[in-house]
PDB file of N, CA and C in Angstrom:
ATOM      1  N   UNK A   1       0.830  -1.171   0.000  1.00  0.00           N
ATOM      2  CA  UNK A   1       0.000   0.000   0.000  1.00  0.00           C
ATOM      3  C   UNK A   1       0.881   1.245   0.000  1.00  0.00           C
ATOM      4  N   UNK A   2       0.239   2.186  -0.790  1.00  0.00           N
ATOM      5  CA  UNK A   2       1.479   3.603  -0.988  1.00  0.00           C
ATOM      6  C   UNK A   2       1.276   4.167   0.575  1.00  0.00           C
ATOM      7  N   UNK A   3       1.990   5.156   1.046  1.00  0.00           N
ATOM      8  CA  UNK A   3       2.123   5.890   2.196  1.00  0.00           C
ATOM      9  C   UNK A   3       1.619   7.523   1.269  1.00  0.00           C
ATOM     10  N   UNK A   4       1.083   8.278   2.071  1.00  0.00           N
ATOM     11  CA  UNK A   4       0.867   9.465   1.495  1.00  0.00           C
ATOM     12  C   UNK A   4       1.200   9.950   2.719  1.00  0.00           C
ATOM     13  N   UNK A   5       1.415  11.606   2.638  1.00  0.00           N
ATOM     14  CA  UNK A   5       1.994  12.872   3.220  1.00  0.00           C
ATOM     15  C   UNK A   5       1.045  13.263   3.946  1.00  0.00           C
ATOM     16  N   UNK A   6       0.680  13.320   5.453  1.00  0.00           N
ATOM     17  CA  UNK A   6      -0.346  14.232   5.777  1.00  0.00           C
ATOM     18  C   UNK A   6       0.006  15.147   6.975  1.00  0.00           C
ATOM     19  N   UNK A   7      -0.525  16.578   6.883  1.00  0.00           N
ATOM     20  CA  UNK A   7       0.433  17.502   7.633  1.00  0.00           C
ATOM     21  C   UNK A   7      -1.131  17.549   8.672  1.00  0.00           C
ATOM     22  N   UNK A   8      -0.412  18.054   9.872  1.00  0.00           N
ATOM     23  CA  UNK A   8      -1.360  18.418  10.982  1.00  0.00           C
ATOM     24  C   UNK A   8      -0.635  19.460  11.857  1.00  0.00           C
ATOM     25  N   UNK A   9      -1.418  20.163  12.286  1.00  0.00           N
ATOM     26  CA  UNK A   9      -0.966  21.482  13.226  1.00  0.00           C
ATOM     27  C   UNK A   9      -1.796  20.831  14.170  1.00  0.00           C
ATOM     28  N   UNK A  10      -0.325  21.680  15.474  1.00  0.00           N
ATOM     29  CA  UNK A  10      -0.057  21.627  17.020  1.00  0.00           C
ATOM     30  C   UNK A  10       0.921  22.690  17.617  1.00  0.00           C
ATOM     31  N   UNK A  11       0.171  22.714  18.816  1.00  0.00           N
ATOM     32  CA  UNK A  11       1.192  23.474  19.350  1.00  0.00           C
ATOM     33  C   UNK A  11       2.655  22.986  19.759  1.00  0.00           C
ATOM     34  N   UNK A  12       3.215  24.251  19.168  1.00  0.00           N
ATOM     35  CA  UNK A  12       4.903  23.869  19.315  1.00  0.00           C
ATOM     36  C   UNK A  12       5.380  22.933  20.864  1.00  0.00           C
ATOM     37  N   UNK A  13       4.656  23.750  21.791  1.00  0.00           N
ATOM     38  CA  UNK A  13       5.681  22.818  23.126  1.00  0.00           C
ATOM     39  C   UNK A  13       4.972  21.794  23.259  1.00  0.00           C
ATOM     40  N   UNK A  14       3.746  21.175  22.754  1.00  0.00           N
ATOM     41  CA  UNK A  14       3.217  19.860  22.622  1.00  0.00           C
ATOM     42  C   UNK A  14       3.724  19.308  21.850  1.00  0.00           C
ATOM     43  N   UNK A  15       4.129  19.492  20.872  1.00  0.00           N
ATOM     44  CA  UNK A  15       4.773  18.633  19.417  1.00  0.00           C
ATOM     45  C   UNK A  15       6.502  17.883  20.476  1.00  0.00           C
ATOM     46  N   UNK A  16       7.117  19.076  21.132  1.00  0.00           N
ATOM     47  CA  UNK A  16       8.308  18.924  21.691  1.00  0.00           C
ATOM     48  C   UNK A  16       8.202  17.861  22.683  1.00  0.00           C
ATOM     49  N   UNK A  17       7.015  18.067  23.482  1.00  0.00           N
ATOM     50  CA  UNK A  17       6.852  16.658  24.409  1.00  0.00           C
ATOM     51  C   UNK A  17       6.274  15.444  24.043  1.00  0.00           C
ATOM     52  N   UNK A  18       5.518  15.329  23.019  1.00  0.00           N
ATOM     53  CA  UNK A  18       5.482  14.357  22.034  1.00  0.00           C
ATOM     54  C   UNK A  18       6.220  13.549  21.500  1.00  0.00           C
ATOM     55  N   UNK A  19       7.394  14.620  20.969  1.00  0.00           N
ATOM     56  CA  UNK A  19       8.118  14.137  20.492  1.00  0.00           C
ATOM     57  C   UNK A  19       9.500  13.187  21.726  1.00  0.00           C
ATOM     58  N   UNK A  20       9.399  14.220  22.690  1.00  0.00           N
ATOM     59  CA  UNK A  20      10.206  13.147  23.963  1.00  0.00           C
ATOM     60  C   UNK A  20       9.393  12.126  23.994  1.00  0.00           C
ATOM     61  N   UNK A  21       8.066  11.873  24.248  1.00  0.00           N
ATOM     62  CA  UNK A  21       7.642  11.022  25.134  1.00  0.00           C
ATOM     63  C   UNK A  21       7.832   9.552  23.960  1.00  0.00           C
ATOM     64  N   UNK A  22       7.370   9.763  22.825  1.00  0.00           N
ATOM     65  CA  UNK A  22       7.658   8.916  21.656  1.00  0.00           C
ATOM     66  C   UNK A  22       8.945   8.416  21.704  1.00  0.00           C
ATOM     67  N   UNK A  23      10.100   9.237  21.676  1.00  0.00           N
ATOM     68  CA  UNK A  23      11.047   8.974  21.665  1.00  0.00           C
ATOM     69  C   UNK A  23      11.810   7.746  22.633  1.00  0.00           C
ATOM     70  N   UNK A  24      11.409   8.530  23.466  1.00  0.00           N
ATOM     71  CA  UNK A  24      11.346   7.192  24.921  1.00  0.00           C
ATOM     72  C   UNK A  24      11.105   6.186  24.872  1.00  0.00           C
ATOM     73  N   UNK A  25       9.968   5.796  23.888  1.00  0.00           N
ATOM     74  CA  UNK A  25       8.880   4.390  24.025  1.00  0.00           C
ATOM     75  C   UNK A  25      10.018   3.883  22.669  1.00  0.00           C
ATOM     76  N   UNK A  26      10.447   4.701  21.975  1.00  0.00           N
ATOM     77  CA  UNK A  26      11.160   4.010  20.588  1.00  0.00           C
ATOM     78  C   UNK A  26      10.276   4.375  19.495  1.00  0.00           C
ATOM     79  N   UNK A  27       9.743   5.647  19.126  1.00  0.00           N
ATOM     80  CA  UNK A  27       8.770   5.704  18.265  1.00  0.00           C
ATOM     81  C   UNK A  27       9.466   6.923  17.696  1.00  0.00           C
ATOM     82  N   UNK A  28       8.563   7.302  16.513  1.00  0.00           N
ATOM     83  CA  UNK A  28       8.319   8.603  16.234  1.00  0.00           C
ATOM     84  C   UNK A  28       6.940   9.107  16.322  1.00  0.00           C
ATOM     85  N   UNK A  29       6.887  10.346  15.760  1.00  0.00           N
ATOM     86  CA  UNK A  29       5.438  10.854  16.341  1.00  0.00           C
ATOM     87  C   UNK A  29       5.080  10.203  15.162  1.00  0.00           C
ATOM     88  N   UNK A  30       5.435  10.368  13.981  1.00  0.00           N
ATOM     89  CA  UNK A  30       4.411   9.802  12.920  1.00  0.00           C
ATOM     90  C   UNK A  30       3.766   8.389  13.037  1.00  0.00           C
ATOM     91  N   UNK A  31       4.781   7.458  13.603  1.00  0.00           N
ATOM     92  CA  UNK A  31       4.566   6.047  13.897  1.00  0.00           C
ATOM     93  C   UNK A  31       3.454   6.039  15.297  1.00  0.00           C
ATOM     94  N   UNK A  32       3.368   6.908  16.387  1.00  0.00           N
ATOM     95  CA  UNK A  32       2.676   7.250  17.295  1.00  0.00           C
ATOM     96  C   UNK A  32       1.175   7.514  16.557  1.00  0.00           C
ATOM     97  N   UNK A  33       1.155   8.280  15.439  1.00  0.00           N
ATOM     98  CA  UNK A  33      -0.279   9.145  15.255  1.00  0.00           C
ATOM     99  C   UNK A  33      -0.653   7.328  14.237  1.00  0.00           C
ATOM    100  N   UNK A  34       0.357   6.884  13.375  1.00  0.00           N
ATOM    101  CA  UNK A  34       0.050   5.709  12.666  1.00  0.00           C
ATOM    102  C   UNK A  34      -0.952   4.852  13.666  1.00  0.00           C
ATOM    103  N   UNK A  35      -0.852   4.907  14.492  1.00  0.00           N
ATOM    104  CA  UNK A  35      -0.772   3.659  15.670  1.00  0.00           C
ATOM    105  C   UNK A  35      -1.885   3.927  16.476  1.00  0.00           C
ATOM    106  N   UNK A  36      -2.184   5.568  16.207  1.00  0.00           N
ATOM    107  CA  UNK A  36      -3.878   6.103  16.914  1.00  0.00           C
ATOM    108  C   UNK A  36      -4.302   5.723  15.974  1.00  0.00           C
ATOM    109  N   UNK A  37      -4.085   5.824  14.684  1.00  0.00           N
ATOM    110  CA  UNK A  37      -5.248   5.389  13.319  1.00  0.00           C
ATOM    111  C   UNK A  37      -5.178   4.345  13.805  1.00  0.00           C
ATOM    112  N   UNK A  38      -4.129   3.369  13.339  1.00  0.00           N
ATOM    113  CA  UNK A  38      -4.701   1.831  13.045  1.00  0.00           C
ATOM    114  C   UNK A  38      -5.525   1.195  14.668  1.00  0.00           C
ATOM    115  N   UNK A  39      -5.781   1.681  15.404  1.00  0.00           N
ATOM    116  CA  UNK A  39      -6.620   1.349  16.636  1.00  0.00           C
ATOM    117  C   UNK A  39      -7.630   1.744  16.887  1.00  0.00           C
ATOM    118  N   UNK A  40      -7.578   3.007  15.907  1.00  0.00           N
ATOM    119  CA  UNK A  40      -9.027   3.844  16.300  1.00  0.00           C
ATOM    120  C   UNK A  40     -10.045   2.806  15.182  1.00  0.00           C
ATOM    121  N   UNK A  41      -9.565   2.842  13.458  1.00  0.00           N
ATOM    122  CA  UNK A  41     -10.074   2.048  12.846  1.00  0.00           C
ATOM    123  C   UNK A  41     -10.049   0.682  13.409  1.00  0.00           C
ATOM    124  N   UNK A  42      -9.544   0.092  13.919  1.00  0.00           N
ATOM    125  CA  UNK A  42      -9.518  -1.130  14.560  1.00  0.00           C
ATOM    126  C   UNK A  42     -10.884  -1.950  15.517  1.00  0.00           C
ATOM    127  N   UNK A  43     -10.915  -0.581  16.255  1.00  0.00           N
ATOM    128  CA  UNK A  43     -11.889  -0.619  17.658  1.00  0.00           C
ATOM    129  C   UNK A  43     -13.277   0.068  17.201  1.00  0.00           C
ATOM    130  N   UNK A  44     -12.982   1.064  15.885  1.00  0.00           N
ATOM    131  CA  UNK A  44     -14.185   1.689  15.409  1.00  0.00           C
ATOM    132  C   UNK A  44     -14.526   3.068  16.474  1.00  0.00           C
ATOM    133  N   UNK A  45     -13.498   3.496  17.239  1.00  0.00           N
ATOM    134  CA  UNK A  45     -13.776   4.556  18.270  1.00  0.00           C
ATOM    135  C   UNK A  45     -12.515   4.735  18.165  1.00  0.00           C
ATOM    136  N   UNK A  46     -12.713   6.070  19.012  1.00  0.00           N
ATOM    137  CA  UNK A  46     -11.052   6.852  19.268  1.00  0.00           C
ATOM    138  C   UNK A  46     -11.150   5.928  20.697  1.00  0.00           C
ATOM    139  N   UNK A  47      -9.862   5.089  20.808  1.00  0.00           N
ATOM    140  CA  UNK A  47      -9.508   4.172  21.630  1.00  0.00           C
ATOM    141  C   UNK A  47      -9.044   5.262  23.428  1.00  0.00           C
ATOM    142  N   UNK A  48      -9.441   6.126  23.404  1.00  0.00           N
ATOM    143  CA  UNK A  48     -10.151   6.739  24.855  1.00  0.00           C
ATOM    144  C   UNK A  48     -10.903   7.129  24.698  1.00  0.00           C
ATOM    145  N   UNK A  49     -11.517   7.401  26.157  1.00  0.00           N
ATOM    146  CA  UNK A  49     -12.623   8.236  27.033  1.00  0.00           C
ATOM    147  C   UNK A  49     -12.386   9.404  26.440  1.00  0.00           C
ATOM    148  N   UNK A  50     -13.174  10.416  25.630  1.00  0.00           N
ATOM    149  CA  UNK A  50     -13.584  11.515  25.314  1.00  0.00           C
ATOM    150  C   UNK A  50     -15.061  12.213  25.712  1.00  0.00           C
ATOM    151  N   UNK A  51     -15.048  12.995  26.520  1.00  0.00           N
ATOM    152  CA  UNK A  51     -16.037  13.192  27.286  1.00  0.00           C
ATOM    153  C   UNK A  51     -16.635  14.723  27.946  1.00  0.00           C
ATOM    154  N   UNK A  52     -17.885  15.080  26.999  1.00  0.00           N
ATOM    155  CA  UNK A  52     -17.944  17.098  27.106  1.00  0.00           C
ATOM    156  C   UNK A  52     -18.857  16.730  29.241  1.00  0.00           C
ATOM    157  N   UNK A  53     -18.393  17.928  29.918  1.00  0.00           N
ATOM    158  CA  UNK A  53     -19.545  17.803  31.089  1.00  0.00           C
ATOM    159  C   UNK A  53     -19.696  19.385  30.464  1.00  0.00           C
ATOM    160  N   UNK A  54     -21.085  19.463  30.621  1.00  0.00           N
ATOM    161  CA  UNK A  54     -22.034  20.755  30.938  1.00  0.00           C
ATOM    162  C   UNK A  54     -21.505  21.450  29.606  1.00  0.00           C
ATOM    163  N   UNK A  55     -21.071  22.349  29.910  1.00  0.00           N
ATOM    164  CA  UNK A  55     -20.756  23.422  28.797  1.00  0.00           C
ATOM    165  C   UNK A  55     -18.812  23.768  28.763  1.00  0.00           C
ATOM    166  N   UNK A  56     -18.323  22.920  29.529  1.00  0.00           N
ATOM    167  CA  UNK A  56     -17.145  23.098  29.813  1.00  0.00           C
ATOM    168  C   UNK A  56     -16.376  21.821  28.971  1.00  0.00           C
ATOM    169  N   UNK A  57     -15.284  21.874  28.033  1.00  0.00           N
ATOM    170  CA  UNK A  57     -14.944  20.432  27.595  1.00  0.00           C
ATOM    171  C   UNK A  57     -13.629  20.116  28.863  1.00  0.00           C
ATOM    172  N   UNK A  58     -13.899  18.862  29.550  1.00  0.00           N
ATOM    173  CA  UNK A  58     -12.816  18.359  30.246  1.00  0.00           C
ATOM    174  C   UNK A  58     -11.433  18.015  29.711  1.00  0.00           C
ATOM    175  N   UNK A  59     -10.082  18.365  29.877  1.00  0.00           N
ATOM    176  CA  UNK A  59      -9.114  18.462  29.536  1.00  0.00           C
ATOM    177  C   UNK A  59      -7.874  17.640  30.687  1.00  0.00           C
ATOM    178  N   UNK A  60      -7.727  16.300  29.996  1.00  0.00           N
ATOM    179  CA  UNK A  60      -6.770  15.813  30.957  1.00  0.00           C
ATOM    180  C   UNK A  60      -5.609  16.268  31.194  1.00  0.00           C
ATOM    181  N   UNK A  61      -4.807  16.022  32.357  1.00  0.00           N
ATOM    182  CA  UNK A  61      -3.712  16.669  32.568  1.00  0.00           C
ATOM    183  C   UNK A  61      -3.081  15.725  32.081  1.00  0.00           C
ATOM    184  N   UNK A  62      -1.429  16.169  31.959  1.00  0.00           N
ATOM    185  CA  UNK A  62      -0.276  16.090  30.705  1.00  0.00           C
ATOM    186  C   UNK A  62       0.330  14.840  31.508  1.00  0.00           C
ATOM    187  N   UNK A  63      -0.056  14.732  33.260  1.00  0.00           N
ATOM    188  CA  UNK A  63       0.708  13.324  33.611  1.00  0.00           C
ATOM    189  C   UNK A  63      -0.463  11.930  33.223  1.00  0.00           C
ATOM    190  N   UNK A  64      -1.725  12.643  33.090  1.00  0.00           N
ATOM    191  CA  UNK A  64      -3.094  11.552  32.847  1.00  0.00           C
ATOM    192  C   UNK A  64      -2.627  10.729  31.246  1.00  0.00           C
ATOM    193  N   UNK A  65      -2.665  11.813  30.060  1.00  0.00           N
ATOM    194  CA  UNK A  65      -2.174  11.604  28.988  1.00  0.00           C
ATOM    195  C   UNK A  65      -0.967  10.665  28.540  1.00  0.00           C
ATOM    196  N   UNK A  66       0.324  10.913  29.715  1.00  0.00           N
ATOM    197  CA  UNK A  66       1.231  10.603  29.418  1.00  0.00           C
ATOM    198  C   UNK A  66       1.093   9.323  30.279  1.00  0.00           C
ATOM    199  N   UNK A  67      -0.066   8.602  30.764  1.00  0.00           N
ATOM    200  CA  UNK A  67       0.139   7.846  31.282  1.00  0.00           C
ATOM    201  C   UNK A  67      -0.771   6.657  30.281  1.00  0.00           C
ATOM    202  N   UNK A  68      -1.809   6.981  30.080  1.00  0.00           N
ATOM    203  CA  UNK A  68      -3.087   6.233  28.598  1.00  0.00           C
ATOM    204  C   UNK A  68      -2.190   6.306  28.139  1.00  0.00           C
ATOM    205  N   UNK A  69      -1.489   7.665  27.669  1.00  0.00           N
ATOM    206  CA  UNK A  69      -0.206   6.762  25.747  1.00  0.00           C
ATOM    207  C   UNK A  69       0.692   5.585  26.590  1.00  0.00           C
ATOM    208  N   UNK A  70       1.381   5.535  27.281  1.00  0.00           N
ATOM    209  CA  UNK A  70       2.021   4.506  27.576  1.00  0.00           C
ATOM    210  C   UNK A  70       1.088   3.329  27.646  1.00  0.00           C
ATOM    211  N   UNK A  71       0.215   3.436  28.398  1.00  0.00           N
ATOM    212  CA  UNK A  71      -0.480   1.620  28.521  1.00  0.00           C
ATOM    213  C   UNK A  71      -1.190   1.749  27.234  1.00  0.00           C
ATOM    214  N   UNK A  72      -1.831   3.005  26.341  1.00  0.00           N
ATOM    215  CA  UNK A  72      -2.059   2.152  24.795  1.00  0.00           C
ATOM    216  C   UNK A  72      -0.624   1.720  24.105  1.00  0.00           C
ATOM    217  N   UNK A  73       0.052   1.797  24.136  1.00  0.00           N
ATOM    218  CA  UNK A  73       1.223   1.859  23.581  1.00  0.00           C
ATOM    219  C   UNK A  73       1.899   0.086  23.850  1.00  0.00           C
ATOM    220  N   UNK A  74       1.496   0.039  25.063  1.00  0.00           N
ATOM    221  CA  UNK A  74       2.447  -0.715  25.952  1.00  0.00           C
ATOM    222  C   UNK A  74       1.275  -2.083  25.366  1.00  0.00           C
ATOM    223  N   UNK A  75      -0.209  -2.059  25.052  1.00  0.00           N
ATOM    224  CA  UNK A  75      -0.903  -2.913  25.164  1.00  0.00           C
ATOM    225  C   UNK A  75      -1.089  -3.339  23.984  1.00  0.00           C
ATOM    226  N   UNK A  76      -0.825  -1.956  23.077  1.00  0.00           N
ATOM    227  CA  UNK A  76      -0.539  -2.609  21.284  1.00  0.00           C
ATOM    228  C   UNK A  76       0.401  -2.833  20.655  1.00  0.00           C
ATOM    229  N   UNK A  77       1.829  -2.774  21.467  1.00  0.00           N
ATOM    230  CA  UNK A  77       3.292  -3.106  21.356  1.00  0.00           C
ATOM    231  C   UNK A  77       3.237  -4.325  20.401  1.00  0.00           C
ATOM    232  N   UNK A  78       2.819  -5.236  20.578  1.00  0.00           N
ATOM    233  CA  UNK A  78       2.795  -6.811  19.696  1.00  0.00           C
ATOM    234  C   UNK A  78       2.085  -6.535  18.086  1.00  0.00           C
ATOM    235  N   UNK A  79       0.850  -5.785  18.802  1.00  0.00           N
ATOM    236  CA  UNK A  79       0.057  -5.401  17.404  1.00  0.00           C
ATOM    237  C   UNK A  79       0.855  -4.867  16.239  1.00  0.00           C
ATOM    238  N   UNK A  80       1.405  -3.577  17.063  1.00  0.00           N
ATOM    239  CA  UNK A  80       2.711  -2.385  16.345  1.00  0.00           C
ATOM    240  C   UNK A  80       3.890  -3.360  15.716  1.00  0.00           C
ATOM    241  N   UNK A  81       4.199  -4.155  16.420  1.00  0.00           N
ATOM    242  CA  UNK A  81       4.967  -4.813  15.700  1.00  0.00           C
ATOM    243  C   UNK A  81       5.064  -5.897  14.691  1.00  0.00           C
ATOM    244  N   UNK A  82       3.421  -6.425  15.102  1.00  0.00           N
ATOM    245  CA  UNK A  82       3.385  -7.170  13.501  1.00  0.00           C
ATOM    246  C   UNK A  82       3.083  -6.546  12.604  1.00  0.00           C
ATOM    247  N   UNK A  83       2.381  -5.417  12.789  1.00  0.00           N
ATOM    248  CA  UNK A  83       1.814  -4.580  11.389  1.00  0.00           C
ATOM    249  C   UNK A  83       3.342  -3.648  10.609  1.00  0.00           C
ATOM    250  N   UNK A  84       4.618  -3.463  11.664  1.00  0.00           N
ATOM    251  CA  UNK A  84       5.709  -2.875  11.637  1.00  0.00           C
ATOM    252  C   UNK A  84       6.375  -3.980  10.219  1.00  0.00           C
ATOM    253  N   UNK A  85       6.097  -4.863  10.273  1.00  0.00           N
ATOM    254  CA  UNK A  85       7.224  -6.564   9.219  1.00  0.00           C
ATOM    255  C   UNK A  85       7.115  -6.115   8.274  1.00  0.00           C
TER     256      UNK A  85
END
């Protein structure tokens, strides 16, 4: 299957901790965002809790986040790597 180019905007000091936290696990961000697709299509949902209360949208904090990417990460590690061959 061809790979195509797709650009997305973020904020700069999110892209930077992204890019650590990826880095860490052995990734890149592109292989990171690859890896939200192929799970989201997978599961047919964005593979978290997304959730508006009242009129306010709830916004997890950056240690909550950084803790879901690791255990999705950590739980589709096998997946990532057969689809990786």
């Amino acid at each position: 299957m061809a790979n195509i180019n797709v650009t997305i905007r973020m904020d700069e000091q999110l892209k930077a901790q992204a890019d650590e936290l990826f880095s860490d696990l052995g990734l890149s961000l592109s292989s990171a965002i690859t890896m939200f697709a192929k799970q989201a299509v997978r599961e047919q949902r964005i593979p978290f809790e997304v959730k508006r209360s009242g009129t306010t949208i709830q916004v997890a904090t950056d240690s909550s986040v950084e803790t879901l990417s690791k255990q999705l990460i950590e739980k589709n590690r096998m997946a990532y790597e057969e689809l990786a061959k």
